[in-house]
Protein backbone atom coordinates (compact mmCIF):
# COMPACT_ATOMS: atom_id res chain seq x y z
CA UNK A 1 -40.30 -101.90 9.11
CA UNK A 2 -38.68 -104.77 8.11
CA UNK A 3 -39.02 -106.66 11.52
CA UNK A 4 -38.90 -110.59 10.75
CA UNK A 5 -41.68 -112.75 12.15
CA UNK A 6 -44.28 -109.91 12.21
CA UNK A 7 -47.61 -111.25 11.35
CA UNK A 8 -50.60 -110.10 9.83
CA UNK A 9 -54.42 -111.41 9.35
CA UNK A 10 -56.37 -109.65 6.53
CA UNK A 11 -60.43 -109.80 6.72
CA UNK A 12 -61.85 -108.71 2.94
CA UNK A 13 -64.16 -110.05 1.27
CA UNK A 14 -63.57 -108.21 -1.99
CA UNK A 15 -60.76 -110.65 -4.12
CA UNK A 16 -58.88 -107.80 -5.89
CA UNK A 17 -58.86 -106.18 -2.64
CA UNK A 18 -57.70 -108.44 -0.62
CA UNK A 19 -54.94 -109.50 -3.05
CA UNK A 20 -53.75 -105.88 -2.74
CA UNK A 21 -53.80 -105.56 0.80
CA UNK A 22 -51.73 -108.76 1.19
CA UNK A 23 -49.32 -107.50 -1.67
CA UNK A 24 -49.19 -104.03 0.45
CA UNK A 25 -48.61 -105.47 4.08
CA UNK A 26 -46.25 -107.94 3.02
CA UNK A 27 -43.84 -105.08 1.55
CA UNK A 28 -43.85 -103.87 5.39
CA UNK A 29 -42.33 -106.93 6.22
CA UNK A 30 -45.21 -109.20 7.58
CA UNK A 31 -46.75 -112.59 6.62
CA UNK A 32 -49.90 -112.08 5.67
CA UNK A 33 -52.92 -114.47 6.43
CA UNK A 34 -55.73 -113.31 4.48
CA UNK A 35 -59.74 -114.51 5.00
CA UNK A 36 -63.24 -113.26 3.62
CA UNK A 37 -65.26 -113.65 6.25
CA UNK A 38 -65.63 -111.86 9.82
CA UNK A 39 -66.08 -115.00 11.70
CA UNK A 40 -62.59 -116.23 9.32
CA UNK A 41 -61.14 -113.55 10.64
CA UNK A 42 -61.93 -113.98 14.56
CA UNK A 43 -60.91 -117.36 14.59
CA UNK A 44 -57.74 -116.50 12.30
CA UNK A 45 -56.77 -113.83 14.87
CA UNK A 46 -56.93 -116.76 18.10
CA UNK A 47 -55.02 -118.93 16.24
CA UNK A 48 -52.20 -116.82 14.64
CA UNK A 49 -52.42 -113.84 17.47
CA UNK A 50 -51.27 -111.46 14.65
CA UNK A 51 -49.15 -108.00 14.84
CA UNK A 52 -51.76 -106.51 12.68
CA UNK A 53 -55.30 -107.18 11.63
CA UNK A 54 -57.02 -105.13 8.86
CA UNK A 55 -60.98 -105.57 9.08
CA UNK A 56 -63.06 -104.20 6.10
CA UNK A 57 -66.56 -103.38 7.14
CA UNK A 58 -69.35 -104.79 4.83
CA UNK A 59 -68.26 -108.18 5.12
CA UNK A 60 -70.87 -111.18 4.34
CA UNK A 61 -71.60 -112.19 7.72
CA UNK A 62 -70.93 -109.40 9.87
CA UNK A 63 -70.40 -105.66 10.50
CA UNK A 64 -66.35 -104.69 10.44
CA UNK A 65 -67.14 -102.85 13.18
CA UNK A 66 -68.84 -105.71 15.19
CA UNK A 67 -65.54 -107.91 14.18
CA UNK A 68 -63.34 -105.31 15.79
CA UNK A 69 -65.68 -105.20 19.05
CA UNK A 70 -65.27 -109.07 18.96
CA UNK A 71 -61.30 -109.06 18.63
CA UNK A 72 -61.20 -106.27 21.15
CA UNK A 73 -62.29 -109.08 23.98
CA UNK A 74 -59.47 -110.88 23.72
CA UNK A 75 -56.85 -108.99 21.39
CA UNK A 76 -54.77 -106.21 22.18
CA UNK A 77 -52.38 -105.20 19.55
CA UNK A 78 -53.06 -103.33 15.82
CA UNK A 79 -56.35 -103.25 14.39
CA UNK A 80 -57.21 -101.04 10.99
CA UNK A 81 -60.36 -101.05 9.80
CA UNK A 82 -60.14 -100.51 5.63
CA UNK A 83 -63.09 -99.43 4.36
CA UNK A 84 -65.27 -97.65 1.43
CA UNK A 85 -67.33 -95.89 4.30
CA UNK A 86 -65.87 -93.00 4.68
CA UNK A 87 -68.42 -90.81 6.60
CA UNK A 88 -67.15 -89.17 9.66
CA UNK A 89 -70.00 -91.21 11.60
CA UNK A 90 -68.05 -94.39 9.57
CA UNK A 91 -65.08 -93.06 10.95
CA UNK A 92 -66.09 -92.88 14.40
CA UNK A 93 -67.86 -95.82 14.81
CA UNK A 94 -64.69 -97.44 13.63
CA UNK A 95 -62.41 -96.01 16.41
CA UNK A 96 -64.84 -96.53 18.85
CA UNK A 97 -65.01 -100.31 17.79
CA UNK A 98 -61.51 -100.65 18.77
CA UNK A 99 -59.83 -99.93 15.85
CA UNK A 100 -56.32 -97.82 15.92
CA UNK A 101 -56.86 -96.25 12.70
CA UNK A 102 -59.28 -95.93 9.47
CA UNK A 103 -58.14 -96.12 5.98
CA UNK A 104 -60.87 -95.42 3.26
CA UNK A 105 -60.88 -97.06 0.18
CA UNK A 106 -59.88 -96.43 -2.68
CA UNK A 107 -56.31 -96.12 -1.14
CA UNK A 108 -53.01 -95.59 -2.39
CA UNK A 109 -50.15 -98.51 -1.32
CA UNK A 110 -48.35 -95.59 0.10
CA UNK A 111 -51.31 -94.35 2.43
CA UNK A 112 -51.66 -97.73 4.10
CA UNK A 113 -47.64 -98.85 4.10
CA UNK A 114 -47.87 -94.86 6.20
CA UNK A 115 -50.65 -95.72 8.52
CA UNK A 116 -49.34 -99.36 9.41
CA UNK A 117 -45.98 -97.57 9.95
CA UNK A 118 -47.94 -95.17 12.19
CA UNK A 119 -50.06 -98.09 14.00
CA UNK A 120 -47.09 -100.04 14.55
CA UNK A 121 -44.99 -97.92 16.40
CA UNK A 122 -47.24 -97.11 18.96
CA UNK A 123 -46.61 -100.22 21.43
CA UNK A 124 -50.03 -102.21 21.80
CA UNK A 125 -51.91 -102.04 24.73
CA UNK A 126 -51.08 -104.63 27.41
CA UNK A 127 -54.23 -106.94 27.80
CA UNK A 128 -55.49 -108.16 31.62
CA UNK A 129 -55.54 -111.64 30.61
């Protein structure tokens, strides 16, 4: 996946984290913008209209899954939510957010680099706007 120009916006608000995830997503080709807050996020999402957005869910200022609801209103392509939850009702209300897959944490490099490689080649849905 080595496509040039692909673009990706990471919301985590842990630091070691989020250096991780950009280290991770960047080996599968994409330039990574990478925030701590939901509300970050959003607004880094309108302005960059990203391939890929990874949303965490305990963020500072709002749910993950309330972030992914938000994005869904006006953003169709790949959404992963990466998170410690990892109840099946976690799970669940991550998908049903709008989110194309679930990654728990702690993950391996290899895990995620699979499940954006996964994500990615299913073509986004087309939005009505």
């Amino acid at each position: 996946m080595s496509g040039t120009g692909l673009r990706a916006v990471v919301v985590e608000d842990d630091d070691d984290v989020r250096r991780l995830l950009e280290i991770v997503i960047s080996q599968c080709g994409f330039a990574v913008t990478a925030v701590a807050t939901g509300a970050d996020g959003t607004d880094a999402v309108r302005r960059d209209d990203p391939d890929l957005v990874t949303v965490d869910v305990g963020l500072p200022d709002i749910q993950g899954y309330r972030v992914v609801e938000q994005l869904r209103e006006f953003y169709s392509k790949h959404v992963i939510m990466v998170s410690a939850r990892a109840d099946d009702a976690d799970v669940t209300l991550g998908l049903h957010a709008g989110a194309d897959a679930y990654v728990t944490k702690p993950f391996r490099p290899r895990q995620l680099r699979e499940r954006i490689t996964d994500v990615m080649a299913v073509p986004p849905v087309a939005d009505g706007n």
